[in-house]
N, C-alpha and C. Protein backbone atom coordinates (compact mmCIF):
# COMPACT_ATOMS: atom_id res chain seq x y z
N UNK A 1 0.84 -1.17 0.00
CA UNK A 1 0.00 0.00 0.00
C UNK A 1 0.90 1.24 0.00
N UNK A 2 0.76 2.13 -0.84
CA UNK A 2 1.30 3.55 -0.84
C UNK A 2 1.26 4.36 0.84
N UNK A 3 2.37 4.91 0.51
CA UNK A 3 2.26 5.91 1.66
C UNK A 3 2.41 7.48 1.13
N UNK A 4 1.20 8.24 1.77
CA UNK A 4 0.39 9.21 1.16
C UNK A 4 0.51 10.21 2.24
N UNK A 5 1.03 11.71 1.88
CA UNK A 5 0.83 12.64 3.00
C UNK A 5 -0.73 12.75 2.93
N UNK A 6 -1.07 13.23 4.26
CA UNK A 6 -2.43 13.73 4.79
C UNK A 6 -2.69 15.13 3.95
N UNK A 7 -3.61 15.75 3.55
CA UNK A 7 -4.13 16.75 3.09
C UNK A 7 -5.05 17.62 4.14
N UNK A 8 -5.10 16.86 5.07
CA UNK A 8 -6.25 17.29 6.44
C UNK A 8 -5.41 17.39 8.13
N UNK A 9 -4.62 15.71 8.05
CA UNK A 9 -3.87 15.62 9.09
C UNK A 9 -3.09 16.01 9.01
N UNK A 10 -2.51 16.73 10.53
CA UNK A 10 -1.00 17.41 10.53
C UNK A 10 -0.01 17.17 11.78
N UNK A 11 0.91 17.25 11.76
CA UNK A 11 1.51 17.26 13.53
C UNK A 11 3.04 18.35 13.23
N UNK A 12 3.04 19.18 14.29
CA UNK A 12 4.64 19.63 14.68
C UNK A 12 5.08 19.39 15.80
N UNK A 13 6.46 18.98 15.51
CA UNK A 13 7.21 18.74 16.61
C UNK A 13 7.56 19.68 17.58
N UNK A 14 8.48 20.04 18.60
CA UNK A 14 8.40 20.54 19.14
C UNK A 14 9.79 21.59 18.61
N UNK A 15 10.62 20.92 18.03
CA UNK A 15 11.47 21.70 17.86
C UNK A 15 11.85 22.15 16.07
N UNK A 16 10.44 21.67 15.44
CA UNK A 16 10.60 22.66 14.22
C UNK A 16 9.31 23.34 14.50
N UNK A 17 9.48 24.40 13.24
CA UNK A 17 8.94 25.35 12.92
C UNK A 17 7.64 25.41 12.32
N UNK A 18 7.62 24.36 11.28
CA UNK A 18 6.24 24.22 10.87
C UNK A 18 5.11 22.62 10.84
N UNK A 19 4.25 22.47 10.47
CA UNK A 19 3.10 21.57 11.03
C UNK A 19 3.96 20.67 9.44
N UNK A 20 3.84 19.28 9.37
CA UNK A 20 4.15 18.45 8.67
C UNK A 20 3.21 17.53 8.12
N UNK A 21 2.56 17.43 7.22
CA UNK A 21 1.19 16.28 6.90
C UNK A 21 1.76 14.43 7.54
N UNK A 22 0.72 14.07 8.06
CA UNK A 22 0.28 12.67 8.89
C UNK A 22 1.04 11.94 7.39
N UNK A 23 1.68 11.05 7.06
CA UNK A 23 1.79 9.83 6.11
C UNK A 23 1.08 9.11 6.63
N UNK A 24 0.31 8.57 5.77
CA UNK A 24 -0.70 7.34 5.72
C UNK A 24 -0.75 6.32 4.63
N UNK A 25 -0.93 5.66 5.21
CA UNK A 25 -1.05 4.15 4.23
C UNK A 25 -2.79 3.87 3.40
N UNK A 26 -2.68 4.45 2.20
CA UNK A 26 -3.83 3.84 1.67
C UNK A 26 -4.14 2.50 0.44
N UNK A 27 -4.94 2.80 0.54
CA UNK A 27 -5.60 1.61 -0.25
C UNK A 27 -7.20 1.63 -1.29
N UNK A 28 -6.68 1.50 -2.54
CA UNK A 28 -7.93 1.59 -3.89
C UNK A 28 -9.01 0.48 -3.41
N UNK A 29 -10.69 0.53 -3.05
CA UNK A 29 -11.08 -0.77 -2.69
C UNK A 29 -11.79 -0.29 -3.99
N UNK A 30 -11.66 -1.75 -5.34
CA UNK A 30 -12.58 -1.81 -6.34
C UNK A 30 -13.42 -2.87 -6.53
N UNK A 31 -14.45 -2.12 -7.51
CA UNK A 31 -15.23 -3.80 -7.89
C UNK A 31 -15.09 -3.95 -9.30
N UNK A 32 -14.48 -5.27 -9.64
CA UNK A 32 -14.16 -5.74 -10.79
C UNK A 32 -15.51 -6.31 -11.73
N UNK A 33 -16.32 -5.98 -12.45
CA UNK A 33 -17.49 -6.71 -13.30
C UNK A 33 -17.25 -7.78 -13.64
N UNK A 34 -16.02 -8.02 -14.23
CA UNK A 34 -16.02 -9.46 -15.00
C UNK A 34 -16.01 -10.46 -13.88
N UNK A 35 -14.99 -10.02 -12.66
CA UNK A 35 -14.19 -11.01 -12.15
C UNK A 35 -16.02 -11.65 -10.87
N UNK A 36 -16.52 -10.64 -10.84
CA UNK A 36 -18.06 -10.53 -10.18
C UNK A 36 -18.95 -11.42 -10.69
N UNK A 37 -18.71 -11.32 -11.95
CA UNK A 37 -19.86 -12.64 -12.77
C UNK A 37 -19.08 -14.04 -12.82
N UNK A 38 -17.75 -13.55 -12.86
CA UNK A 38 -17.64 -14.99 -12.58
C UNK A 38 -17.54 -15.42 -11.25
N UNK A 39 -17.36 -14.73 -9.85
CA UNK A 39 -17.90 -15.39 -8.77
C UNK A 39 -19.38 -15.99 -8.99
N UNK A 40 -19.91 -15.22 -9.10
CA UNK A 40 -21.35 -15.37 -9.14
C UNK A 40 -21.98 -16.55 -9.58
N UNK A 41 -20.83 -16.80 -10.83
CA UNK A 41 -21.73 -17.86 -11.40
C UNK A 41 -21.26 -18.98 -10.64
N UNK A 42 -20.33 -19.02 -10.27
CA UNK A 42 -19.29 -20.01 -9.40
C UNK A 42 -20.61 -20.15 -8.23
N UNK A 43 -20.54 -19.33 -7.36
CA UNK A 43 -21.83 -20.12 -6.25
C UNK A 43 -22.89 -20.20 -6.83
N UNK A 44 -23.68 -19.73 -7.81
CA UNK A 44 -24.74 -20.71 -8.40
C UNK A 44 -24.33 -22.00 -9.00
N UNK A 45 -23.06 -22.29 -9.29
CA UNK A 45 -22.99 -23.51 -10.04
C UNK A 45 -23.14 -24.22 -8.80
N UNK A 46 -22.16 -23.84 -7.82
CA UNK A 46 -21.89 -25.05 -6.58
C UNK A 46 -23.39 -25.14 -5.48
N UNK A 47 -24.74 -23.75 -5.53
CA UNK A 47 -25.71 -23.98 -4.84
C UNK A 47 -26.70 -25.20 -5.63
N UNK A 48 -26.23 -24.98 -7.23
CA UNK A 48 -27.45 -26.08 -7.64
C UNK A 48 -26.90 -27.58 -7.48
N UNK A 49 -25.23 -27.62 -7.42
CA UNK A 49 -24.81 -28.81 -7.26
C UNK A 49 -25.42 -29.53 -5.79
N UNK A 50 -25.10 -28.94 -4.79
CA UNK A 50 -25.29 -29.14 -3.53
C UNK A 50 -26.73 -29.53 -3.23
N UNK A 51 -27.67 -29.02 -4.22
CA UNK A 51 -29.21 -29.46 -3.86
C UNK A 51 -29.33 -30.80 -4.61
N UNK A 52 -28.39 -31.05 -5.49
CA UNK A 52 -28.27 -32.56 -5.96
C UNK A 52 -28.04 -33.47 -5.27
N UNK A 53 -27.13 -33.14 -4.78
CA UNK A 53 -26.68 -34.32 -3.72
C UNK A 53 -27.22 -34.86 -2.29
């Protein structure tokens, strides 16, 4: 994960002069379409299997 100055958070120390942005660790959360249909179809395949058996 990237490490990202703050745009909001800040801190100064005591012995400088000015306020310094928080580094933070973020993270992109996406949703993939393709990779979605193919879960999808994946537990419908394995819910209709399971009522077979």
């Amino acid at each position: 994960m990237p490490v990202l100055p703050s745009k909001v958070i800040t801190y100064k120390l005591k012995d400088k002069a000015y306020a310094e942005p928080y580094l933070l660790r973020t993270h992109q959360i996406a949703i993939y379409p393709q990779e979605t249909e193919k879960v999808l179809k994946l537990i419908k395949l394995k819910k209709g299997s399971s009522a077979i058996e």
